[in-house]
N, C-alpha and C. Protein backbone atom coordinates (compact mmCIF):
# COMPACT_ATOMS: atom_id res chain seq x y z
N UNK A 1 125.17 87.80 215.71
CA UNK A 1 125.74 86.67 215.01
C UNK A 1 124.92 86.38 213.75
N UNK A 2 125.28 86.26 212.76
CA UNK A 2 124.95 86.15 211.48
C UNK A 2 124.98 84.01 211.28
N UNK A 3 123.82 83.94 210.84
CA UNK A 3 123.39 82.38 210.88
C UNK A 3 123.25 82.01 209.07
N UNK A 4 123.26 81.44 208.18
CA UNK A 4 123.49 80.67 207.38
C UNK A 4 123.04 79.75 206.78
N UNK A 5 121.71 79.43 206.30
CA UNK A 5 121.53 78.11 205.74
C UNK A 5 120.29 77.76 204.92
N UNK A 6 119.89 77.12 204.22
CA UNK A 6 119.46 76.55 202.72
C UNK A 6 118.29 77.60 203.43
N UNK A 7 117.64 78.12 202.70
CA UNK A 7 116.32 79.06 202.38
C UNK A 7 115.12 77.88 202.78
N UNK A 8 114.24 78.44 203.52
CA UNK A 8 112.95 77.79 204.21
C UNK A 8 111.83 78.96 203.48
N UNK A 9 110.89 77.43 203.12
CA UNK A 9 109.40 78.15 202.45
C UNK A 9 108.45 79.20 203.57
N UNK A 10 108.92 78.84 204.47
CA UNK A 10 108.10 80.19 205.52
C UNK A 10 108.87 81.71 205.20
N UNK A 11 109.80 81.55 204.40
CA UNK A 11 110.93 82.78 204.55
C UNK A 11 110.12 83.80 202.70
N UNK A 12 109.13 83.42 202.02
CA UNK A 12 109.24 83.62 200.52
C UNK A 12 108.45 85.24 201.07
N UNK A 13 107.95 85.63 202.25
CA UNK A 13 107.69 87.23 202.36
C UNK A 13 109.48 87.75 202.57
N UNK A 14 110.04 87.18 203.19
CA UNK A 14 111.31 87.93 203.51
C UNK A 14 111.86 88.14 202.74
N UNK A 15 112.04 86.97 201.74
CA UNK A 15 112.76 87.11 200.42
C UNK A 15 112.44 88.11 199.64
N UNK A 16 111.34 88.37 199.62
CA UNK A 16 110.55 89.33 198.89
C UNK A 16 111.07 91.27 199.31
N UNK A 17 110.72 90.84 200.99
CA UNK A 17 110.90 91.57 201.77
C UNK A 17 112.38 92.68 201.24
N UNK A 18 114.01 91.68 201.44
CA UNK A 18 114.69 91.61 201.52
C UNK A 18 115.08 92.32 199.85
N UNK A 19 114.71 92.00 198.83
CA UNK A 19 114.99 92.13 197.25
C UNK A 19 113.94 93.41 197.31
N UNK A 20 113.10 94.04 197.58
CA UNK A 20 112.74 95.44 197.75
C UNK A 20 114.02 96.43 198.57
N UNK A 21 114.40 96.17 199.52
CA UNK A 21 115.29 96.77 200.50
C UNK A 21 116.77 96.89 200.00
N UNK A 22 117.05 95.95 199.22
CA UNK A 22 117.88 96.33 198.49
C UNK A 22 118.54 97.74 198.07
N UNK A 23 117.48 97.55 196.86
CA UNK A 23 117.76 99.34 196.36
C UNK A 23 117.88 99.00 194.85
N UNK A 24 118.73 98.34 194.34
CA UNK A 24 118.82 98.75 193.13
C UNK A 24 118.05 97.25 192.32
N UNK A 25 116.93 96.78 192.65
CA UNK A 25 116.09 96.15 191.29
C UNK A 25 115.63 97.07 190.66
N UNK A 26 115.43 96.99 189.89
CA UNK A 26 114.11 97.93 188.88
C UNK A 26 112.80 96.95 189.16
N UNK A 27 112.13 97.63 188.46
CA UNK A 27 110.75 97.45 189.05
C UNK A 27 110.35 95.89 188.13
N UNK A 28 110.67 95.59 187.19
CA UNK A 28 110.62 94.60 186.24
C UNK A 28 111.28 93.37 186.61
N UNK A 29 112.50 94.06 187.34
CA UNK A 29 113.63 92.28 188.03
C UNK A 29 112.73 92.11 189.14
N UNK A 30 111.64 92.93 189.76
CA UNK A 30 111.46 92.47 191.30
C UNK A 30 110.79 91.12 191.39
N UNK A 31 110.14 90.74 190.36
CA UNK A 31 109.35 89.44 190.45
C UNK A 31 110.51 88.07 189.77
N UNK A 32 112.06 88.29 189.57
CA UNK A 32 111.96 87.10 188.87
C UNK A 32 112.83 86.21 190.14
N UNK A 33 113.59 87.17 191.43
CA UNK A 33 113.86 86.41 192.49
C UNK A 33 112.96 85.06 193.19
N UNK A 34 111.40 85.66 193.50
CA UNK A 34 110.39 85.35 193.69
C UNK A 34 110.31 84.04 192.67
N UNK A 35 110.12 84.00 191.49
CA UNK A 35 110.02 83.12 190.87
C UNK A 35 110.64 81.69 191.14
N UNK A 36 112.26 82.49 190.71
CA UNK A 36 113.31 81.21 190.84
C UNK A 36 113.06 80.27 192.41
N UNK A 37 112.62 81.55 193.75
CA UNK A 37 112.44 80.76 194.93
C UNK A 37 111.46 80.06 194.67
N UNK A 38 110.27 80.09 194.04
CA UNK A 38 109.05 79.11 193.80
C UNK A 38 109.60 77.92 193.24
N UNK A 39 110.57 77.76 192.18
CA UNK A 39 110.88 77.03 191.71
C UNK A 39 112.01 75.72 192.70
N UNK A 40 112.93 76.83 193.62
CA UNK A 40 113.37 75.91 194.58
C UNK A 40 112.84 75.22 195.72
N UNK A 41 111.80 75.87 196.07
CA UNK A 41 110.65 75.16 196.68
C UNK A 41 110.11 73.82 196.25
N UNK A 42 109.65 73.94 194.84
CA UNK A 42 109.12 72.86 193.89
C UNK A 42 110.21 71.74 194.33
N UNK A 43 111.25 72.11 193.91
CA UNK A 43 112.35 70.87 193.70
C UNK A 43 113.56 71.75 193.28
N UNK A 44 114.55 72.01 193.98
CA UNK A 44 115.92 72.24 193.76
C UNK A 44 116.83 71.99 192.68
N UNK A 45 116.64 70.67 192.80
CA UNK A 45 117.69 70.00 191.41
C UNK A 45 116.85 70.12 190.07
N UNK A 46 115.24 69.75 189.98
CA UNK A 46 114.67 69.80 188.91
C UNK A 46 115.10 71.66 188.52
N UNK A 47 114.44 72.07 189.68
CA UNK A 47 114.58 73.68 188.78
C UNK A 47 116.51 74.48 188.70
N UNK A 48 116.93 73.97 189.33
CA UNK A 48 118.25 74.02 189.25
C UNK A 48 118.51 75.33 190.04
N UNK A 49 118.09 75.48 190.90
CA UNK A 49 118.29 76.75 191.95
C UNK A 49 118.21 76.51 193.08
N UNK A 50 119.26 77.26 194.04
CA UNK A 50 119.38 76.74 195.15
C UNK A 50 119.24 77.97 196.29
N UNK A 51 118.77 78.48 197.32
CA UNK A 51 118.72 79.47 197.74
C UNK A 51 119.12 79.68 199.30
N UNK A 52 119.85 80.31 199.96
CA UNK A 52 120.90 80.44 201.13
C UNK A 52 120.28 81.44 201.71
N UNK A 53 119.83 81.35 203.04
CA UNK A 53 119.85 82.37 203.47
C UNK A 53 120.58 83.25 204.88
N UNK A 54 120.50 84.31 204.98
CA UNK A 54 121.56 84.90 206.10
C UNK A 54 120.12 85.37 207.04
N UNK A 55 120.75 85.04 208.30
CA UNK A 55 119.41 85.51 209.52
C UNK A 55 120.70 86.34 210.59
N UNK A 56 119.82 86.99 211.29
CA UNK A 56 120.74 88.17 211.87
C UNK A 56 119.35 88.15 213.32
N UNK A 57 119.49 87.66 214.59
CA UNK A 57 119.44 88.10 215.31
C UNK A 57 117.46 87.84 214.94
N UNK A 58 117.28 86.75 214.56
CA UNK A 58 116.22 86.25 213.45
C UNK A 58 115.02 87.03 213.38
N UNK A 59 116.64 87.65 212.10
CA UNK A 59 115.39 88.60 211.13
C UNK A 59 116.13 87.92 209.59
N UNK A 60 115.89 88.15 209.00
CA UNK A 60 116.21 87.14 207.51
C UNK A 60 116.84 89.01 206.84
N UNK A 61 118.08 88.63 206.71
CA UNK A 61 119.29 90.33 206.04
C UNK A 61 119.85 89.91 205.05
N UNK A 62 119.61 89.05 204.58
CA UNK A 62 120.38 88.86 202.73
C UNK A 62 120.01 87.41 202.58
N UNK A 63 120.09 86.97 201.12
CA UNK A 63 120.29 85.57 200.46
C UNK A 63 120.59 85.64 199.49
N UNK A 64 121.45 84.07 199.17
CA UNK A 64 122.16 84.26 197.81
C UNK A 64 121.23 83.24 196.91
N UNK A 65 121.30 83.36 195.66
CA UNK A 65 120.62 81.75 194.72
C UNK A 65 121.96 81.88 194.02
N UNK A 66 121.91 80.35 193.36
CA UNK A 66 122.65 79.98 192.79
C UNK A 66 122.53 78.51 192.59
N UNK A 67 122.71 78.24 191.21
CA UNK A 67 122.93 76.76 190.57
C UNK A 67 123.71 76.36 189.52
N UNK A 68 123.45 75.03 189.23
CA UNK A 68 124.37 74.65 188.13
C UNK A 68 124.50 75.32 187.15
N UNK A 69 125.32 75.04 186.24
CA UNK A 69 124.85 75.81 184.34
C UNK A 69 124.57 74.50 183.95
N UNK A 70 123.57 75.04 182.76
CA UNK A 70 123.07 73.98 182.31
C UNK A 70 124.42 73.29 181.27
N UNK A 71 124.68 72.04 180.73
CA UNK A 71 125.02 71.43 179.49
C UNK A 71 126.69 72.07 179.70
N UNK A 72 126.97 72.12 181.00
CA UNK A 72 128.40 72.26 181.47
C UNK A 72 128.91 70.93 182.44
N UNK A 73 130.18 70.57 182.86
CA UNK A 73 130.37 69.39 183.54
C UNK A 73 130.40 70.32 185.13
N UNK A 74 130.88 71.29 185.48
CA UNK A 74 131.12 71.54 187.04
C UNK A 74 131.36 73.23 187.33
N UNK A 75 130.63 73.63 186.40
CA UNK A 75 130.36 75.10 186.04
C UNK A 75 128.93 75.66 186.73
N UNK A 76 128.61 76.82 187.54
CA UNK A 76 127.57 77.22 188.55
C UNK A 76 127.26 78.68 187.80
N UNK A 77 126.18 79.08 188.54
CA UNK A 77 126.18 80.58 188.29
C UNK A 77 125.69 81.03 189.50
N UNK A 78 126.29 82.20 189.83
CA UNK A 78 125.51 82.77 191.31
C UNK A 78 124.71 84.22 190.37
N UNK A 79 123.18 83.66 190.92
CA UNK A 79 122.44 84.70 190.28
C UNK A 79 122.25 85.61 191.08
N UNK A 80 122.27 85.73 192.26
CA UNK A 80 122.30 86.86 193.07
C UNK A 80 122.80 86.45 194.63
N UNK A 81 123.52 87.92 195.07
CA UNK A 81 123.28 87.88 196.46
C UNK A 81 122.87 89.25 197.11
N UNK A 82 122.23 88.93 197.86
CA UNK A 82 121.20 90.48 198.27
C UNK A 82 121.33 90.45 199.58
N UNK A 83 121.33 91.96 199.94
CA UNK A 83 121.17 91.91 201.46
C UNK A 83 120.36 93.06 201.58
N UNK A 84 119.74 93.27 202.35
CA UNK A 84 119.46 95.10 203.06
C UNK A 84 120.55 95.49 202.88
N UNK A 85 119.51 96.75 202.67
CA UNK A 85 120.54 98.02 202.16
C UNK A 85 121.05 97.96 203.79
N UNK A 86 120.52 98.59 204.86
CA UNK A 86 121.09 98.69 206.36
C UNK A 86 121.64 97.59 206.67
N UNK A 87 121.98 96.42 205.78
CA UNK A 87 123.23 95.70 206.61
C UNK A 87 124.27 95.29 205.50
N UNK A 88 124.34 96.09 204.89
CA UNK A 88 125.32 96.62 203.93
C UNK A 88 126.75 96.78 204.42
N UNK A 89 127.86 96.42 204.08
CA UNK A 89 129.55 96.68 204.79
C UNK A 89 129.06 95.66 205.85
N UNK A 90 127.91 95.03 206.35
CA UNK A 90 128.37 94.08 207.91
C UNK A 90 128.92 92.66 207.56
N UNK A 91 129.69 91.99 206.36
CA UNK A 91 129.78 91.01 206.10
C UNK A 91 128.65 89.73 205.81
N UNK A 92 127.62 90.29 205.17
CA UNK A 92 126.22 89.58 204.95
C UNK A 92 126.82 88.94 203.91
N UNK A 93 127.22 90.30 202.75
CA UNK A 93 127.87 89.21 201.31
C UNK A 93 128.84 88.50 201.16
N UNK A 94 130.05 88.96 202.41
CA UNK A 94 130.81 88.10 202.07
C UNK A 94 130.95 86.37 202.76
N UNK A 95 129.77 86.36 203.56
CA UNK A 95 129.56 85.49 204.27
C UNK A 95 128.59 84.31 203.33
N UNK A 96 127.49 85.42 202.52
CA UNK A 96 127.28 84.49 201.38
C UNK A 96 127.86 84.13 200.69
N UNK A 97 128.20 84.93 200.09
CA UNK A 97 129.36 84.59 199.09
C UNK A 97 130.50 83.28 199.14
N UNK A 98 130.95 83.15 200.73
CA UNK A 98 131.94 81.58 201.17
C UNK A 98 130.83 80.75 201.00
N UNK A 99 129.73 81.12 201.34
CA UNK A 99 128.81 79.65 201.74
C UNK A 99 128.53 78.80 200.30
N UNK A 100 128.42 79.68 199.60
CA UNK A 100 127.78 79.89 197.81
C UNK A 100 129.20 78.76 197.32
N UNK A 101 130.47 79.53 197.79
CA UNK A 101 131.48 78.79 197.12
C UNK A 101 131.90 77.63 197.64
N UNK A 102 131.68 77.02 198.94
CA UNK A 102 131.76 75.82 199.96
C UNK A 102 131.18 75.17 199.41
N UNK A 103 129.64 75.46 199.12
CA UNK A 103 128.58 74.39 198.72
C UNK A 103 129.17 73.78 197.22
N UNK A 104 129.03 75.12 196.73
CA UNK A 104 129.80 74.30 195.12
C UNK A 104 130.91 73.36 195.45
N UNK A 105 131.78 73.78 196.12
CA UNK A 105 133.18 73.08 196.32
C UNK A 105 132.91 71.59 196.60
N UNK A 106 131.41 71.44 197.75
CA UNK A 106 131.36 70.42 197.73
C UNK A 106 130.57 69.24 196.92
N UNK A 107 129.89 70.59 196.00
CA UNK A 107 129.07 69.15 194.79
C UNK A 107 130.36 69.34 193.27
N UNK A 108 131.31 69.46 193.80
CA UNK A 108 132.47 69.08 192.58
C UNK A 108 132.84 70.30 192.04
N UNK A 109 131.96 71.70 191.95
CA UNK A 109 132.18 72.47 191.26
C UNK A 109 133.66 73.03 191.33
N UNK A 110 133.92 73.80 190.22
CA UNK A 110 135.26 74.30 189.69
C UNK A 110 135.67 75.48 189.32
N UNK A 111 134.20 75.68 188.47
CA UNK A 111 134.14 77.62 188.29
C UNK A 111 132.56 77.92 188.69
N UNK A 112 132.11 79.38 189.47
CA UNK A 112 131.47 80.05 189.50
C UNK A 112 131.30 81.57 188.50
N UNK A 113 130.41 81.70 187.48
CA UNK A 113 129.68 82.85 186.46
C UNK A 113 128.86 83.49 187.23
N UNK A 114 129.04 84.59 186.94
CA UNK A 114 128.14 86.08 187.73
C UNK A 114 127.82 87.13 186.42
N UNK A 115 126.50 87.41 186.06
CA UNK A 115 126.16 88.59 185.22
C UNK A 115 125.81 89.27 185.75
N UNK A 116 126.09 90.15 185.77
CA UNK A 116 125.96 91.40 186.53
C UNK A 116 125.72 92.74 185.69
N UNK A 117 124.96 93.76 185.29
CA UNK A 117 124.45 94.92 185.05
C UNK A 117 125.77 95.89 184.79
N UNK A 118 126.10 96.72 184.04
CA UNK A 118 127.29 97.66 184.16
C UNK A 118 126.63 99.47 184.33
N UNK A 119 125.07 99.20 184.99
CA UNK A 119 124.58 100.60 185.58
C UNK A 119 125.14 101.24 186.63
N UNK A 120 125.10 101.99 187.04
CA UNK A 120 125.62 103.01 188.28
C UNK A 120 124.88 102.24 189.50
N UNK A 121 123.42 101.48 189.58
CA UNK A 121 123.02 100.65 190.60
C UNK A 121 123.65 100.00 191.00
N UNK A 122 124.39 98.93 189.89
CA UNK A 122 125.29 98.03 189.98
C UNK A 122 126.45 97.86 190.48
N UNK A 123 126.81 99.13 190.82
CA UNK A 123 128.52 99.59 190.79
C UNK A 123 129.20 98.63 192.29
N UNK A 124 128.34 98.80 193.73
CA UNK A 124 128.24 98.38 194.56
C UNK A 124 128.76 96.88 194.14
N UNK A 125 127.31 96.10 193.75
CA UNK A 125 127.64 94.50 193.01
C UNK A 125 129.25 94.35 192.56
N UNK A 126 129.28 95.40 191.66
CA UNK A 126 130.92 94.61 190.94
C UNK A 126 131.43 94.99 191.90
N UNK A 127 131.87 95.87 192.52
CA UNK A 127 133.02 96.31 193.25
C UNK A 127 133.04 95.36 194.21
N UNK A 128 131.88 94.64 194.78
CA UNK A 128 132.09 93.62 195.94
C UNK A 128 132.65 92.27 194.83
N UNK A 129 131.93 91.94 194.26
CA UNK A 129 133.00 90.69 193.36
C UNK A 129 134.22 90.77 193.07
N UNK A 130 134.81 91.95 192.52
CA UNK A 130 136.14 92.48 192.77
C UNK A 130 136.67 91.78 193.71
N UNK A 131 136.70 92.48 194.91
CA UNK A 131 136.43 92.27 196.16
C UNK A 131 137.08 91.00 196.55
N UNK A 132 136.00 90.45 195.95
CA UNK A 132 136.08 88.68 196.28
C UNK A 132 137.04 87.75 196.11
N UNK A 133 137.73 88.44 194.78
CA UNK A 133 138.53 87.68 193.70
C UNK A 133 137.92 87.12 192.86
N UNK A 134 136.74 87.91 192.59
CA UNK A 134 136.30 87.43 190.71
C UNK A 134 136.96 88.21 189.79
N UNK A 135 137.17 87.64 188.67
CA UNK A 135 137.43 88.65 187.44
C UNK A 135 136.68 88.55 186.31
N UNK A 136 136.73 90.24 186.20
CA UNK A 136 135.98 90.13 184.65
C UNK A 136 136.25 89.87 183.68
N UNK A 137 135.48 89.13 182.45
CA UNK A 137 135.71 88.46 181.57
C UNK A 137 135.60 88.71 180.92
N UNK A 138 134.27 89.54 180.68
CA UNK A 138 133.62 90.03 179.25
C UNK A 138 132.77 90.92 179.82
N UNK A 139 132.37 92.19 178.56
CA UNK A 139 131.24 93.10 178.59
C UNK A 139 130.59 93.04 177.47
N UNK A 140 129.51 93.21 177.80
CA UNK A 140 128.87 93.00 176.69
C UNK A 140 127.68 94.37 176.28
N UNK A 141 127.78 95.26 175.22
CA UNK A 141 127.34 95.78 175.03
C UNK A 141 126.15 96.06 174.67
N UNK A 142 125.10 96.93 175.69
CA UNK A 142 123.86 97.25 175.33
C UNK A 142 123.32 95.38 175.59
N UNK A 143 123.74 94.91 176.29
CA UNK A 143 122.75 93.34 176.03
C UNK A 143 121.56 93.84 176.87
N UNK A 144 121.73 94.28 177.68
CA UNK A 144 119.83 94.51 178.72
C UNK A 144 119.46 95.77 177.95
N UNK A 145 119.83 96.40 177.70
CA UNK A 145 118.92 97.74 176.90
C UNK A 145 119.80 98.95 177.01
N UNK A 146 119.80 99.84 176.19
CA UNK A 146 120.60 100.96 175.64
C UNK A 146 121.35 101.44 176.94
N UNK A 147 122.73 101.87 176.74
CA UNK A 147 123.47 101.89 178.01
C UNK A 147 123.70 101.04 179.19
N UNK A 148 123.47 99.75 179.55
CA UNK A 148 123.11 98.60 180.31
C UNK A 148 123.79 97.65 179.67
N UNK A 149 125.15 97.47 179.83
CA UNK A 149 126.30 96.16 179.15
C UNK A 149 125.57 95.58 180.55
N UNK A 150 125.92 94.07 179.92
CA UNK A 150 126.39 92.93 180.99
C UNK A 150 127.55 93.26 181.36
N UNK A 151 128.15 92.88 182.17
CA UNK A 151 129.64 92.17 182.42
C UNK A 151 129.62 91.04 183.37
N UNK A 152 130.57 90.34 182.65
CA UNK A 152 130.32 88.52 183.34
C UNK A 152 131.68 88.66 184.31
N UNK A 153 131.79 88.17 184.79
CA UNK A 153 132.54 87.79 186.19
C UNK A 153 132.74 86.40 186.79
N UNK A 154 133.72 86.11 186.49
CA UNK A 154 134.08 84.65 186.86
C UNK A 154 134.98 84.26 187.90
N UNK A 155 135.20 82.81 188.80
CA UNK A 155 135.49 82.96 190.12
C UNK A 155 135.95 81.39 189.63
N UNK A 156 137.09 81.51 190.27
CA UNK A 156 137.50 79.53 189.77
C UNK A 156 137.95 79.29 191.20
N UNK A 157 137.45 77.96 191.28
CA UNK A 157 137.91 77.20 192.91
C UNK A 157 138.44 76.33 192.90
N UNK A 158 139.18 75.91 193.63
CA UNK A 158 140.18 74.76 193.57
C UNK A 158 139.88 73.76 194.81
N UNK A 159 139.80 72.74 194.47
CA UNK A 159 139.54 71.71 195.41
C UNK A 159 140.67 71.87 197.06
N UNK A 160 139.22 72.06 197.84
CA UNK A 160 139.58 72.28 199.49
C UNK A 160 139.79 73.57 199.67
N UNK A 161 139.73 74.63 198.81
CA UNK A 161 140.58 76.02 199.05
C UNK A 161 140.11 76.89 197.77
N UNK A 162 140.24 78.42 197.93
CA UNK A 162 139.81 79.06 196.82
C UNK A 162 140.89 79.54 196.16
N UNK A 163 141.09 79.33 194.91
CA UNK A 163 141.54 79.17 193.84
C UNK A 163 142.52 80.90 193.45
N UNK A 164 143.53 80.75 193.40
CA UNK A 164 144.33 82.45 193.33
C UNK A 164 144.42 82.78 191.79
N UNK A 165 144.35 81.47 191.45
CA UNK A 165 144.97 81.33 189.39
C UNK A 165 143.97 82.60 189.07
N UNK A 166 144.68 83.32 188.27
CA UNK A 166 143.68 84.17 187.38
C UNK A 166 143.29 85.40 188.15
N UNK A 167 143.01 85.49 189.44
CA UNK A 167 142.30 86.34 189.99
C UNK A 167 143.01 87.31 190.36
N UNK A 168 142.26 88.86 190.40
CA UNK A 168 142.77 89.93 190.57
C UNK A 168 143.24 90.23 191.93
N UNK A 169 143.88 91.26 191.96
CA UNK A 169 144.66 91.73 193.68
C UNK A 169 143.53 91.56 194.09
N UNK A 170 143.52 91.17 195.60
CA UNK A 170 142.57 91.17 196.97
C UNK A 170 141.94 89.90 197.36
N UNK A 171 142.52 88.81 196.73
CA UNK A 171 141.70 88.15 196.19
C UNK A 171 142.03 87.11 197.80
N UNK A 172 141.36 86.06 198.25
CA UNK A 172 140.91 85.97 199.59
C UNK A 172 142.11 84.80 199.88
């Protein structure tokens, strides 16, 4: 049974743990997960990050962050959701992924933003947002470094229920 809920400061080795096991950080993203969790530790709302985590049989197998945008009225961004690579296909992400969009749903939010990498690491990432019923919005060329577009990915919710407007086939 897969368990669910706000990220605990005893958990910042797992987190750690968990964003190695992955697979596809580069060696340069591995410290800025770490960060943002320091920062939700500090204070949540001040640092504007919020962090979820998934426990499996309590061992800690994925977490998502995600917070407001800044100088928007009800606009979020989910900066990541990670799981082990070995619990990969078991519904880790898509289980984050509802929780990510519940929570927003219930502090007012309206749309969820995802940047996401357009590397061959990445491919996994989009194809699960796909997935989800996000759509892409924009690419952006060469923005992280030569061959490495962004592409943004956006997810709109509708009060009590997730939102079909806009979104591509599959969508939940």
């Amino acid at each position: 049974m897969l368990t669910l809920y706000p990220s605990l400061s005893i958990e910042r080795a797992d987190i750690e743990r968990v964003t190695l096991a992955a697979g596809n950080f580069r060696g340069d993203e591995l410290s800025t997960p770490l960060e943002l969790f320091e920062g939700y530790l500090r204070d949540p709302k001040a640092s504007g990050y919020y962090f979820v985590s998934a426990k499996r049989a309590d061992r800690l197998v994925g977490y998502a962050c995600f917070g407001p945008t800044a100088l928007t009225d009800s606009t979020y961004d989910l900066y990541w959701i990670v799981a082990e690579a070995a619990a990969h296909g078991q519904g880790v992400g898509r289980a984050l992924f509802d929780y990510v969009v519940n929570e927003i749903e219930q502090r007012g939010g309206h749309l969820l933003m995802i940047w996401t990498s357009s590397t061959p690491d990445y491919e996994r990432a989009r194809s699960f947002y796909l997935r989800m019923g996000c759509k892409l919005e924009a690419q952006i060329k060469e923005f992280y470094r030569p061959n490495d577009d962004l592409q943004i990915f956006s997810y709109r919710l509708a009060k009590g229920r997730r939102s079909t407007t806009d979104q591509g086939e599959g969508s939940p």
